[in-house]
N, C-alpha and C. Protein backbone atom coordinates (compact mmCIF):
# COMPACT_ATOMS: atom_id res chain seq x y z
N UNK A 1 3.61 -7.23 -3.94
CA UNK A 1 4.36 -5.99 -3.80
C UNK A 1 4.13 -5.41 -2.41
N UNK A 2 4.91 -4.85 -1.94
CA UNK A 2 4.93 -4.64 -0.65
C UNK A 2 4.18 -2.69 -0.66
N UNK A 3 4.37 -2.08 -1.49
CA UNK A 3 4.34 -0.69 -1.82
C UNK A 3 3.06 -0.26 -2.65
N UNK A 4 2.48 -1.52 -3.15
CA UNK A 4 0.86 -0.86 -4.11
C UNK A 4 0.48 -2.36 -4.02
N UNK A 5 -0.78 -2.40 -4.43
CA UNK A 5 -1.40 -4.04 -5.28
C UNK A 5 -0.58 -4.54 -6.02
N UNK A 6 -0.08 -5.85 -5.53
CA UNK A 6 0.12 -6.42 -7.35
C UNK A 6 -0.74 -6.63 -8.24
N UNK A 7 -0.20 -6.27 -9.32
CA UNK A 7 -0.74 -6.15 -10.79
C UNK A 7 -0.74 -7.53 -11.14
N UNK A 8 -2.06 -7.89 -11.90
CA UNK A 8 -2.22 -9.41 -12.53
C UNK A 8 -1.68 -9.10 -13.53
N UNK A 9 -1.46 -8.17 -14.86
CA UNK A 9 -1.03 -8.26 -15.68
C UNK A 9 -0.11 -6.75 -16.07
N UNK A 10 1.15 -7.45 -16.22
CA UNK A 10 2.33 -6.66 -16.16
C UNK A 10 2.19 -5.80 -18.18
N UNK A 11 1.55 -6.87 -18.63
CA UNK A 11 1.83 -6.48 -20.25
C UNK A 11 0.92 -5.09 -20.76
N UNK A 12 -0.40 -5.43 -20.13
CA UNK A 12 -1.52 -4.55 -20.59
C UNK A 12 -1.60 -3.25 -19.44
N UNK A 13 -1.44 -2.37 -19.79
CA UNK A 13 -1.42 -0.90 -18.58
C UNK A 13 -3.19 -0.35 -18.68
N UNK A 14 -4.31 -1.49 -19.13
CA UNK A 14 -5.62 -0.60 -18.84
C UNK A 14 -6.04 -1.99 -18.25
N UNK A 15 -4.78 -2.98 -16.85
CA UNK A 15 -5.55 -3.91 -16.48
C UNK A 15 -4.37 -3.40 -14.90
N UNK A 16 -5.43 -3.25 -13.56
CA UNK A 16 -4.16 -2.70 -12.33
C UNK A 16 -5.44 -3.02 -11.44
N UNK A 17 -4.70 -2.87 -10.05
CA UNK A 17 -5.82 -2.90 -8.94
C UNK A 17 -6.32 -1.34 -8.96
N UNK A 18 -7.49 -1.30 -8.40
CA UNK A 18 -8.66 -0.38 -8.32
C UNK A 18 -9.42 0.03 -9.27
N UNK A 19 -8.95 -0.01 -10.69
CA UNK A 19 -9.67 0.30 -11.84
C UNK A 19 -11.27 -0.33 -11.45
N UNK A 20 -12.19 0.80 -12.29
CA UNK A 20 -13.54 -0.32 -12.23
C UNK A 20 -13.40 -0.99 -13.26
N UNK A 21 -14.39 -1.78 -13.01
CA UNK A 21 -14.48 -3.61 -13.76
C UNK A 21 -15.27 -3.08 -15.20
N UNK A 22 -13.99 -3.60 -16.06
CA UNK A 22 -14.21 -3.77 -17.84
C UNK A 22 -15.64 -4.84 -18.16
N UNK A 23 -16.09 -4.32 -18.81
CA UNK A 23 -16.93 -4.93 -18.53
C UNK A 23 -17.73 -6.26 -17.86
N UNK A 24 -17.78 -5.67 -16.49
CA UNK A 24 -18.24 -6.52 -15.50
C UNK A 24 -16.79 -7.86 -15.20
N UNK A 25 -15.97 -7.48 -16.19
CA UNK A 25 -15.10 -8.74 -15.86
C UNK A 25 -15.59 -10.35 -16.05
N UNK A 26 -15.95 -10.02 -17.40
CA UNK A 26 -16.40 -11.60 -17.77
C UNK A 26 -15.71 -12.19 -18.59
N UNK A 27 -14.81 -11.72 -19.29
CA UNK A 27 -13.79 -12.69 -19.76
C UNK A 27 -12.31 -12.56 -18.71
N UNK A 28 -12.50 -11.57 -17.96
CA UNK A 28 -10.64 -11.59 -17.69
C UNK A 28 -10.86 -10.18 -16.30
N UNK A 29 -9.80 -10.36 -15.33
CA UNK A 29 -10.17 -9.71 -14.19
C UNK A 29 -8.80 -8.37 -14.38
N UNK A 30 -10.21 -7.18 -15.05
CA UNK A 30 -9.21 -6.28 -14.84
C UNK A 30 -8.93 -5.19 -14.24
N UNK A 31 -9.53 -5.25 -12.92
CA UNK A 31 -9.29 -4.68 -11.96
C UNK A 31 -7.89 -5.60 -10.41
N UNK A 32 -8.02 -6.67 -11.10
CA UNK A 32 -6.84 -7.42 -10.18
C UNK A 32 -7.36 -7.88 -8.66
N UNK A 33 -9.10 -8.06 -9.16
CA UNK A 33 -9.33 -8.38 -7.50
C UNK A 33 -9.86 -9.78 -7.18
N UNK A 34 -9.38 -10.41 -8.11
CA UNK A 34 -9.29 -12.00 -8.47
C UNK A 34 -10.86 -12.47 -8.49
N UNK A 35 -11.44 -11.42 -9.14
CA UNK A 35 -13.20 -11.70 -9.65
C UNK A 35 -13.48 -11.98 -11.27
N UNK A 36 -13.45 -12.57 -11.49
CA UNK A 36 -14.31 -12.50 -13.12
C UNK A 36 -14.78 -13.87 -13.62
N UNK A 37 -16.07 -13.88 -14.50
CA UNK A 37 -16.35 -14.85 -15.07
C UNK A 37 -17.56 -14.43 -15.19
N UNK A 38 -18.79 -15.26 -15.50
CA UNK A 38 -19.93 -14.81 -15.51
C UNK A 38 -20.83 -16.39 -14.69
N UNK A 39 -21.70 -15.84 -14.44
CA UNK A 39 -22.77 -17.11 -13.38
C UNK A 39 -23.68 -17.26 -14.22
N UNK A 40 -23.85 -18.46 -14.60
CA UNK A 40 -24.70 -18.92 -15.96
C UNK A 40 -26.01 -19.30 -15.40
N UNK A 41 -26.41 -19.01 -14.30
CA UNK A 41 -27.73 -19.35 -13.87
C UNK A 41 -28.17 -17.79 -13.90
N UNK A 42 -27.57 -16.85 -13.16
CA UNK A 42 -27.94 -15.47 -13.49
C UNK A 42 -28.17 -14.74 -14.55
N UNK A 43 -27.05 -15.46 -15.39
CA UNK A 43 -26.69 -14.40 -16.49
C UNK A 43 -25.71 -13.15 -16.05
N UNK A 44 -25.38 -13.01 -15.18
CA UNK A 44 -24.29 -11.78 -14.60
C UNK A 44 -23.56 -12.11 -14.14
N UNK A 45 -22.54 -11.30 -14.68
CA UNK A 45 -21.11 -11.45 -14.06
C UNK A 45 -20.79 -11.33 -12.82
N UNK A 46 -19.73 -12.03 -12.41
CA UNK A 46 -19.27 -12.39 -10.42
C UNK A 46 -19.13 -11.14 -10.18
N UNK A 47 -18.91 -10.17 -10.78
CA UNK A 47 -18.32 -8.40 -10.19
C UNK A 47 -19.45 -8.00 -10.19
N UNK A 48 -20.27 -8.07 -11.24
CA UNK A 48 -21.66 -7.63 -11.01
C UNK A 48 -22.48 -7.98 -9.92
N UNK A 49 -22.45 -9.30 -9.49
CA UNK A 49 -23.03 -9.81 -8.37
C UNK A 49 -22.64 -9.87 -7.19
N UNK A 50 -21.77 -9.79 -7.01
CA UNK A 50 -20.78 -9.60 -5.68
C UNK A 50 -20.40 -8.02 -5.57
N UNK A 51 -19.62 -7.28 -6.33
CA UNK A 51 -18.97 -5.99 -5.91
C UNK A 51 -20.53 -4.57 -6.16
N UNK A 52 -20.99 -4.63 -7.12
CA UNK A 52 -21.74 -3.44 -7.91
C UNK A 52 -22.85 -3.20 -6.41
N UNK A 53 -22.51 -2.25 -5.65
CA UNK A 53 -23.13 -1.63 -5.07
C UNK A 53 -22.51 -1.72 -3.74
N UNK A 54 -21.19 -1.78 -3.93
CA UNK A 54 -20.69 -2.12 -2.27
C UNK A 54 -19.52 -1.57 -2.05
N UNK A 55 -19.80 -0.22 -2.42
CA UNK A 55 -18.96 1.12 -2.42
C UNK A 55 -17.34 0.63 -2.00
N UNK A 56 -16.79 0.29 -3.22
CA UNK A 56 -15.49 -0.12 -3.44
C UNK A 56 -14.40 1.37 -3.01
N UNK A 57 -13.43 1.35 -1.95
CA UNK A 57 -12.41 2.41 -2.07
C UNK A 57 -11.02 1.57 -1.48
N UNK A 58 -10.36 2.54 -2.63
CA UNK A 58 -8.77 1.87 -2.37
C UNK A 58 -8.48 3.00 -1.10
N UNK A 59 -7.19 2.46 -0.70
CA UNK A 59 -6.24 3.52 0.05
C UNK A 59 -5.35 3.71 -0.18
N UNK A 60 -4.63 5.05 -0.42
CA UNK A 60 -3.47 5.68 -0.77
C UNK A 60 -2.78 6.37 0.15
N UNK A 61 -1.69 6.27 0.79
CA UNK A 61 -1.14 7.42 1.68
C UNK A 61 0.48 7.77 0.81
N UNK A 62 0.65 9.09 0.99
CA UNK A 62 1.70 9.91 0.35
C UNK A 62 2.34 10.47 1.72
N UNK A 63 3.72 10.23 1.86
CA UNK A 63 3.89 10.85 3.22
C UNK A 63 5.46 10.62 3.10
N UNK A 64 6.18 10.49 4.71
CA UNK A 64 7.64 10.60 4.86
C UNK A 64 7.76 9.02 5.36
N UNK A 65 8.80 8.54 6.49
CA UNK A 65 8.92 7.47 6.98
C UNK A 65 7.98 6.64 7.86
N UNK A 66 6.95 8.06 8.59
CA UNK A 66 6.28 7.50 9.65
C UNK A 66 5.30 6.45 8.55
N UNK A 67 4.83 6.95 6.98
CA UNK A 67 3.75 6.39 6.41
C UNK A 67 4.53 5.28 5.54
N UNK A 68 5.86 4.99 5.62
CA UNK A 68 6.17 4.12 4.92
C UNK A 68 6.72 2.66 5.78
N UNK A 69 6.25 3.27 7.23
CA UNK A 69 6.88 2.13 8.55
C UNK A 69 7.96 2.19 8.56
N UNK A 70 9.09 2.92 8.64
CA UNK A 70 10.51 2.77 8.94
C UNK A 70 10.24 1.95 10.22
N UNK A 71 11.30 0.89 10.27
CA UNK A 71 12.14 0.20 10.82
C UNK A 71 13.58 -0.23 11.11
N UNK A 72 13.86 -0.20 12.19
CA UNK A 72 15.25 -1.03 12.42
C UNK A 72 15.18 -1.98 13.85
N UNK A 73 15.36 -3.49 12.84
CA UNK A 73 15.22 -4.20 14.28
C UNK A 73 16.52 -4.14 15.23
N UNK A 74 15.38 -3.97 16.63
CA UNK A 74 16.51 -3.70 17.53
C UNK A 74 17.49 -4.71 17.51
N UNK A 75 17.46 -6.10 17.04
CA UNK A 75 18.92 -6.81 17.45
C UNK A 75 19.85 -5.89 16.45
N UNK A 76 19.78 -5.10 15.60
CA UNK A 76 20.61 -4.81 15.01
C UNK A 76 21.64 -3.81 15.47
N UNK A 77 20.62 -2.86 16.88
CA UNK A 77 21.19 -1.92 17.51
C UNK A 77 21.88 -2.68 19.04
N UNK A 78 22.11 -3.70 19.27
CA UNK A 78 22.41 -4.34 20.22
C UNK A 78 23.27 -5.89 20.30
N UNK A 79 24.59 -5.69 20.22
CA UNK A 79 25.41 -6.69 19.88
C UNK A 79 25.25 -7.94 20.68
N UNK A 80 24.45 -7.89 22.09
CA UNK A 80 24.01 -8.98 22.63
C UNK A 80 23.08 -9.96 22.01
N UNK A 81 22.09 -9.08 21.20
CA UNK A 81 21.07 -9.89 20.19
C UNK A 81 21.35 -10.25 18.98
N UNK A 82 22.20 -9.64 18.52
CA UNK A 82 22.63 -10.02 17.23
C UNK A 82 23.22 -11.64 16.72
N UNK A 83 22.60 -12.11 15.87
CA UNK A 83 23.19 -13.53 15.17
C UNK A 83 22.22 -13.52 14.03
N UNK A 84 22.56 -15.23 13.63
CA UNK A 84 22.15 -15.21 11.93
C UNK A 84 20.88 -14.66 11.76
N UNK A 85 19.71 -15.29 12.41
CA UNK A 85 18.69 -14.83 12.58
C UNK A 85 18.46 -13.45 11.93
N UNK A 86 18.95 -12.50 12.71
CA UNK A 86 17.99 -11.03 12.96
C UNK A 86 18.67 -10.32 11.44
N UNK A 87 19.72 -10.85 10.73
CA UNK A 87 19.87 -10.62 9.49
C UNK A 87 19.25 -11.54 8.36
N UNK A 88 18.38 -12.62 8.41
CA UNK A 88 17.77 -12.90 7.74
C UNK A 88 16.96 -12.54 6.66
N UNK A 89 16.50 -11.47 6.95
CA UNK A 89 15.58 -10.85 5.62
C UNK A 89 16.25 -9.11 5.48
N UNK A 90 17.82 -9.63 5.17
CA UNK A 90 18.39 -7.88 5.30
C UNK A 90 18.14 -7.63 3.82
N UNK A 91 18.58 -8.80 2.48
CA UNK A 91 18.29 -7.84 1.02
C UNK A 91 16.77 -7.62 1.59
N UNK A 92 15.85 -7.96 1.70
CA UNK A 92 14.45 -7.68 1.37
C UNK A 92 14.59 -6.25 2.09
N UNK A 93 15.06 -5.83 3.36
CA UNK A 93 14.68 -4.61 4.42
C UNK A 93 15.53 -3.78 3.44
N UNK A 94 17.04 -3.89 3.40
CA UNK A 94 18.20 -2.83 2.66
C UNK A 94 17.56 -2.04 1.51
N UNK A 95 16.74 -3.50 0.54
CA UNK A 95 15.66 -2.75 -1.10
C UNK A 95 14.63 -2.28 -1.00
N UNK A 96 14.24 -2.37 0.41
CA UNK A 96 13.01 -1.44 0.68
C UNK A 96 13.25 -0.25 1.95
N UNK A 97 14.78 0.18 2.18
CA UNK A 97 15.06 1.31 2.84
C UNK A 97 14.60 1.05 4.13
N UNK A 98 14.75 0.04 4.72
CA UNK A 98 14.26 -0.14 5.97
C UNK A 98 12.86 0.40 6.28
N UNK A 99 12.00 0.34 5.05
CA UNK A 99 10.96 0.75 5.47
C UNK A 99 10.00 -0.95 5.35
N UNK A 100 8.52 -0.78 5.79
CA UNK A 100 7.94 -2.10 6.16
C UNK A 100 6.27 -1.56 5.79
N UNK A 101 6.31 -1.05 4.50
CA UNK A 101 4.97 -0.56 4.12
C UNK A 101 3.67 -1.87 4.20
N UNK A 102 4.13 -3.00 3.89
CA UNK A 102 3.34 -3.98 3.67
C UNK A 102 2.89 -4.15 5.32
N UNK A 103 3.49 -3.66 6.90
CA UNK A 103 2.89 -3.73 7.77
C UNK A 103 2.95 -2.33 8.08
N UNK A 104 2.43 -1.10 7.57
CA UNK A 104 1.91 -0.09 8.10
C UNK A 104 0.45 -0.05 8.67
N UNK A 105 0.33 1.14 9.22
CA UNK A 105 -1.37 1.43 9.55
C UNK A 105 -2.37 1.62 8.48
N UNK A 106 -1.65 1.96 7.50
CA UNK A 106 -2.72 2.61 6.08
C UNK A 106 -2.67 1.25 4.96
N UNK A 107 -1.57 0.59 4.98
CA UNK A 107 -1.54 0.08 3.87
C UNK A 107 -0.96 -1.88 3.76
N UNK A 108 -1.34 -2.25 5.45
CA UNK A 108 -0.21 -3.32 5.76
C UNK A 108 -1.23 -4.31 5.28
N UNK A 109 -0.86 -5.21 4.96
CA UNK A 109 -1.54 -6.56 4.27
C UNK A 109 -0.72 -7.95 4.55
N UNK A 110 0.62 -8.05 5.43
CA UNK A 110 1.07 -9.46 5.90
C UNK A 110 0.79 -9.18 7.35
N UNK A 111 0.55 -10.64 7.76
CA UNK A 111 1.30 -11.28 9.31
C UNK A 111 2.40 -10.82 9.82
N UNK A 112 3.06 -10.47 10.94
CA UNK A 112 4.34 -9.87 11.28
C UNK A 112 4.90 -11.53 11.55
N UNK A 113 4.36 -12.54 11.28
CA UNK A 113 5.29 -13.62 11.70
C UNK A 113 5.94 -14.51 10.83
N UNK A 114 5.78 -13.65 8.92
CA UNK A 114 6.68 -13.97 8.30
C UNK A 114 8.15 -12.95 8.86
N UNK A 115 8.02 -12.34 9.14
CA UNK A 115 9.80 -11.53 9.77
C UNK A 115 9.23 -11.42 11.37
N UNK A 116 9.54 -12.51 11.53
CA UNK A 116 9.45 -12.52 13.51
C UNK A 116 10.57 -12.26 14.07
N UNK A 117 11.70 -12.26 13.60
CA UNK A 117 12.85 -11.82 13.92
C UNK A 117 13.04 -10.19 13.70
N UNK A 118 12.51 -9.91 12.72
CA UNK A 118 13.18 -8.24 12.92
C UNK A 118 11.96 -7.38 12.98
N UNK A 119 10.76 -8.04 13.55
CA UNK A 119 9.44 -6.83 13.99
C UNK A 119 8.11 -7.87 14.72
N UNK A 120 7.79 -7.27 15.32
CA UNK A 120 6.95 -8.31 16.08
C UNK A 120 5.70 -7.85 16.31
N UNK A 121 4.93 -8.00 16.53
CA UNK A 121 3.28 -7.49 17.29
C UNK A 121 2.61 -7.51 16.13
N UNK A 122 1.15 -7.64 16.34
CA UNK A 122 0.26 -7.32 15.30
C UNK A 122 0.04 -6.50 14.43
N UNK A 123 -0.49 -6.96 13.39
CA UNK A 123 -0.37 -5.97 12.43
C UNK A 123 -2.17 -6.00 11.85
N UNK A 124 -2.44 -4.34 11.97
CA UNK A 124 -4.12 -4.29 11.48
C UNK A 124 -3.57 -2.80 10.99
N UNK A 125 -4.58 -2.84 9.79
CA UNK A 125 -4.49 -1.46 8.99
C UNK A 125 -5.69 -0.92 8.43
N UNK A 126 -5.77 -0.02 7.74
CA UNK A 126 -7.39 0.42 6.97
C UNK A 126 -7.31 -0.21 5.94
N UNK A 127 -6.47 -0.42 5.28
CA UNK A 127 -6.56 -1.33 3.86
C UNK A 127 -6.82 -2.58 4.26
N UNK A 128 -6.76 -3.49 5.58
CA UNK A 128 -6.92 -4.92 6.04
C UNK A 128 -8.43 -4.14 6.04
N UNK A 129 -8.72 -3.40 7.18
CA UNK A 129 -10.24 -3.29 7.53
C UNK A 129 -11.21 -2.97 6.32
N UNK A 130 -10.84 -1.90 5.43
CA UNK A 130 -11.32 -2.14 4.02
C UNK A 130 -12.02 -3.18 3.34
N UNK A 131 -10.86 -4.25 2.81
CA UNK A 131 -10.93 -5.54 2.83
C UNK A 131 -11.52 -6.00 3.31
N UNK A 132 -11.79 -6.19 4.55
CA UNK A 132 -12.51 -7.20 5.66
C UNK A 132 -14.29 -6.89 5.59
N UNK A 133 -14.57 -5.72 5.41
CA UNK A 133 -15.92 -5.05 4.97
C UNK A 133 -16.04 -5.40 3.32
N UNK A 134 -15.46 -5.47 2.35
CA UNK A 134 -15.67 -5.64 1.01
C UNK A 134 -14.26 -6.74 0.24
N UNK A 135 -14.79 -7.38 0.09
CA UNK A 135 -13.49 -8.52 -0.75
C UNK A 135 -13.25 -8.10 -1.97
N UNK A 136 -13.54 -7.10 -2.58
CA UNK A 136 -13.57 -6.83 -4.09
C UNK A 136 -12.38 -5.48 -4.12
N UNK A 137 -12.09 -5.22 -2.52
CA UNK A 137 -11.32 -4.31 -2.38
C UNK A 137 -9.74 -4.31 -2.33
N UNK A 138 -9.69 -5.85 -2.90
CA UNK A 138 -8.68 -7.10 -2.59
C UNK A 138 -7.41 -6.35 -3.83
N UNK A 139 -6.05 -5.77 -3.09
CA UNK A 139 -5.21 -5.06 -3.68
C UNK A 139 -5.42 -3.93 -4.30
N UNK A 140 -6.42 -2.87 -3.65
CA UNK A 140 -6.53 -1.61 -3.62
C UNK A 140 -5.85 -0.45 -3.01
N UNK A 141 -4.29 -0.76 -3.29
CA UNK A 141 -4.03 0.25 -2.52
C UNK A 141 -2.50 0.72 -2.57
N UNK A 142 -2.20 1.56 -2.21
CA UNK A 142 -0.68 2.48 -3.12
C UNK A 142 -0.18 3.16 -1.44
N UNK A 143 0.93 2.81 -1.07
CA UNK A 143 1.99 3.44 -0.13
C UNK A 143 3.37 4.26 -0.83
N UNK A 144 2.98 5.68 -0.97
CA UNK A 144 4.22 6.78 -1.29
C UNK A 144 4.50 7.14 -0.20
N UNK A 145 5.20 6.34 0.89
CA UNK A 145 5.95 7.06 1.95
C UNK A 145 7.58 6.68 1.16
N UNK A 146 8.26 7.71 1.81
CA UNK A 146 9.45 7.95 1.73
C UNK A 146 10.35 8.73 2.66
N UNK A 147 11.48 8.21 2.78
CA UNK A 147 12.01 8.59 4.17
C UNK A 147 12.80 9.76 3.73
N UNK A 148 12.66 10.85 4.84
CA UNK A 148 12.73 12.03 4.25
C UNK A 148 12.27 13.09 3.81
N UNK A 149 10.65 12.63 3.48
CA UNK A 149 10.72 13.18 2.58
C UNK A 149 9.52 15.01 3.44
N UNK A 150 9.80 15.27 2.15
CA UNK A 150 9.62 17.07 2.70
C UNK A 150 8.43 17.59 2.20
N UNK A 151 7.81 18.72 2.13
CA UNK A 151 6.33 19.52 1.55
C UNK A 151 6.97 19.51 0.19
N UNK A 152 8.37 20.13 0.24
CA UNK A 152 8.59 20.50 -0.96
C UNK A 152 8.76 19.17 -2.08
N UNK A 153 9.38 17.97 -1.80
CA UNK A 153 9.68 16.92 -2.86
C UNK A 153 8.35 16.12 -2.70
N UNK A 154 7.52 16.57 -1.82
CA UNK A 154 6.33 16.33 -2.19
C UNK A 154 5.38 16.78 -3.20
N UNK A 155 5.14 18.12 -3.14
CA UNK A 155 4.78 18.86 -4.61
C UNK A 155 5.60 18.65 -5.74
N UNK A 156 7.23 18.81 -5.87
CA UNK A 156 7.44 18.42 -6.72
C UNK A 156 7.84 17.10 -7.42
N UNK A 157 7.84 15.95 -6.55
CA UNK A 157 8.11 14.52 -6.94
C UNK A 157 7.20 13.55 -6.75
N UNK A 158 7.06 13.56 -5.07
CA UNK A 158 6.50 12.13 -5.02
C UNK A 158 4.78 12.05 -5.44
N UNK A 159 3.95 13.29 -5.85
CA UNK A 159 2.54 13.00 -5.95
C UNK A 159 2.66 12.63 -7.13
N UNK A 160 3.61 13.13 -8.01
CA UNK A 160 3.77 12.49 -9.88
C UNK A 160 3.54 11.41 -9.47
N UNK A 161 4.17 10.37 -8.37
CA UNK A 161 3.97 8.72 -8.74
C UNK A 161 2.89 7.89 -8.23
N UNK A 162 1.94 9.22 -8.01
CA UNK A 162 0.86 8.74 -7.77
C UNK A 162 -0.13 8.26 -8.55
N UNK A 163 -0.88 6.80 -8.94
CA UNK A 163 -1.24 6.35 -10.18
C UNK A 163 -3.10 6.24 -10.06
N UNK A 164 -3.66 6.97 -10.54
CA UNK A 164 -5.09 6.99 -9.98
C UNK A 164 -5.57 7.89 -11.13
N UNK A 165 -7.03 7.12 -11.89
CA UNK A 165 -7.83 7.98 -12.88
C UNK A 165 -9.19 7.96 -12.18
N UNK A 166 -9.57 9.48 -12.53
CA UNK A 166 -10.90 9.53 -11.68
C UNK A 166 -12.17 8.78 -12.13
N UNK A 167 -11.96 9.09 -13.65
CA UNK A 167 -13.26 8.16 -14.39
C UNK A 167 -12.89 6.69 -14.61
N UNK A 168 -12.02 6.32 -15.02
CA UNK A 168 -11.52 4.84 -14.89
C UNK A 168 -11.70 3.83 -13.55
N UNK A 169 -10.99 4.70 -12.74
CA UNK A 169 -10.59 3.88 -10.82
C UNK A 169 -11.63 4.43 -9.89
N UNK A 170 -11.61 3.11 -9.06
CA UNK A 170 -12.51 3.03 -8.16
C UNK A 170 -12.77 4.78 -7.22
N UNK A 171 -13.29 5.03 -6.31
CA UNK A 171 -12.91 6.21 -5.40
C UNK A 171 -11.53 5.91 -4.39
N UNK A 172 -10.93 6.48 -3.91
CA UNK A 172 -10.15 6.51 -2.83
C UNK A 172 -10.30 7.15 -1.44
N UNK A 173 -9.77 6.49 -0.41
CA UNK A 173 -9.12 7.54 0.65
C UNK A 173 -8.05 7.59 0.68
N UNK A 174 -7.62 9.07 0.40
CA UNK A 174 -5.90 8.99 0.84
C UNK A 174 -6.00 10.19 1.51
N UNK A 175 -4.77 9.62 2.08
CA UNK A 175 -4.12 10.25 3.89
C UNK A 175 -2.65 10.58 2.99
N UNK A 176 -2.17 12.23 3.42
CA UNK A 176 -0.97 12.69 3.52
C UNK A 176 -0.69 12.70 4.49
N UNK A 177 0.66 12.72 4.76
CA UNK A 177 1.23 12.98 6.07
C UNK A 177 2.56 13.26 6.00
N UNK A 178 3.03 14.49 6.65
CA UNK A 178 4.54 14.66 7.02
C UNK A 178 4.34 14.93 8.22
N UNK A 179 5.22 14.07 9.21
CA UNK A 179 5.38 14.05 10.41
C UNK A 179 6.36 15.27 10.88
N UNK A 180 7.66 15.09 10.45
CA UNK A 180 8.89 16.40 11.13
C UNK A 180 9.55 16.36 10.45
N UNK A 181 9.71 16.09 9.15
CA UNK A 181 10.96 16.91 8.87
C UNK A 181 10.90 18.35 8.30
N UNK A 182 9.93 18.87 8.07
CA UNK A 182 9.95 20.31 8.11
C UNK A 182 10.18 20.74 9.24
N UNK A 183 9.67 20.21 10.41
CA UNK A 183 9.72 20.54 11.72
C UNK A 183 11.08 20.28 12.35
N UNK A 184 11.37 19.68 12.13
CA UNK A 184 12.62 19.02 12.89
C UNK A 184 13.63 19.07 12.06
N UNK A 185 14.11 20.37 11.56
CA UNK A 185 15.51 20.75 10.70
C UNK A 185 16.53 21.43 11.48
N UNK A 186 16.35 22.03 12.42
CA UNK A 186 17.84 22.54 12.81
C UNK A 186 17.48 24.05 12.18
N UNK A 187 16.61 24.74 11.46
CA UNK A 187 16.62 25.94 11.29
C UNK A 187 15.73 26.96 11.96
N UNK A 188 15.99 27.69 12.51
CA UNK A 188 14.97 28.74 13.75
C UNK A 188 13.78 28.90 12.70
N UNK A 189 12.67 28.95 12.98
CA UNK A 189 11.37 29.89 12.62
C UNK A 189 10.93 28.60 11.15
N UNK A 190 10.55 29.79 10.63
CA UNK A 190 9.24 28.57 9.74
C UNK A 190 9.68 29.54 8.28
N UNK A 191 10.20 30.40 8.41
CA UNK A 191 11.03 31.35 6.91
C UNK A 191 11.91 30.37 5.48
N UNK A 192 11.98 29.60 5.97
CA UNK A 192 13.12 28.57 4.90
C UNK A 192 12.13 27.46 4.57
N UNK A 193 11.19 27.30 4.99
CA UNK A 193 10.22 26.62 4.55
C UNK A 193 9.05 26.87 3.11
């Protein structure tokens, strides 16, 4: 998924990324961080031995376009560049609003050289660096950007789809952010806000 962790199991809703580990995850991995079984020379489970003390946090950011990576590749704005190519991955960009959460700063987790045609340069984020410090942190993490979006459909919409239990799931960092569009409306003063 380009927008949260994928989920190992679509059927059961008390098995998602970040949850802590059911018990220790010795029959079945249900936190989704591709750990479970148990080590028969220890006696303890792989989560137990690997994750339990290595301060697990997902990342969450709730925000407008800047946090969801809006994009538009430039061949699209420039009829000299344009051919088959630079429309290559248009259903995938069109169903995700031209946004490119899977290579943001907060939440990116591909190579930019599966779409080398419509975005280019490196891609490093806090959820890669996360990861890179703890492997158990492996699909921890939820992108609510939305283009558009405002203080107000923020309080009233987009934090609802925010999916996180405090006693169940791991800790988090999450980052809000609205960049301008409160700012950048076309209405004098800060009164309509």
């Amino acid at each position: 998924s380009s927008w949260r962790g994928k989920d190992c199991n679509d059927v059961d809703g008390k098995v998602y990324p970040g949850r802590k580990a059911v018990g220790g995850d010795r029959f079945f991995d249900s936190n989704c961080n591709g750990i479970s079984g148990l080590d028969e020379s220890s006696g303890k489970t792989y989560e137990e031995e690997w994750c339990n003390g290595t301060e697990q946090y997902g990342i969450i950011v709730m925000g407008d376009s800047i946090g969801a990576h809006f994009h538009i590749p430039p061949e699209w704005l420039n009829v000299t560049e344009m051919g088959v190519l630079a429309f290559e991955h248009l259903i995938f960009m069109a169903t995700n609003e031209l946004d490119w959460p899977q290579l943001s700063m907060t939440t990116g987790h591909y190579n930019t050289s599966k779409w080398s045609h419509a975005i280019q340069g490196p891609m490093d984020s806090i959820y890669q660096r996360f990861l890179e410090l703890n492997r158990c942190n492996h699909r921890d993490f939820q992108n609510i950007g939305v283009n558009g979006a405002r203080s107000t459909s923020m309080a009233e919409h987009i934090v609802a789809s925010l999916a996180r239990h405090t006693e169940d799931d791991q800790p988090v960092m999450m980052i809000f952010e609205l960049v301008g569009n409160d700012v950048c409306n076309g209405h004098p003063g800060t009164s309509h806000m």
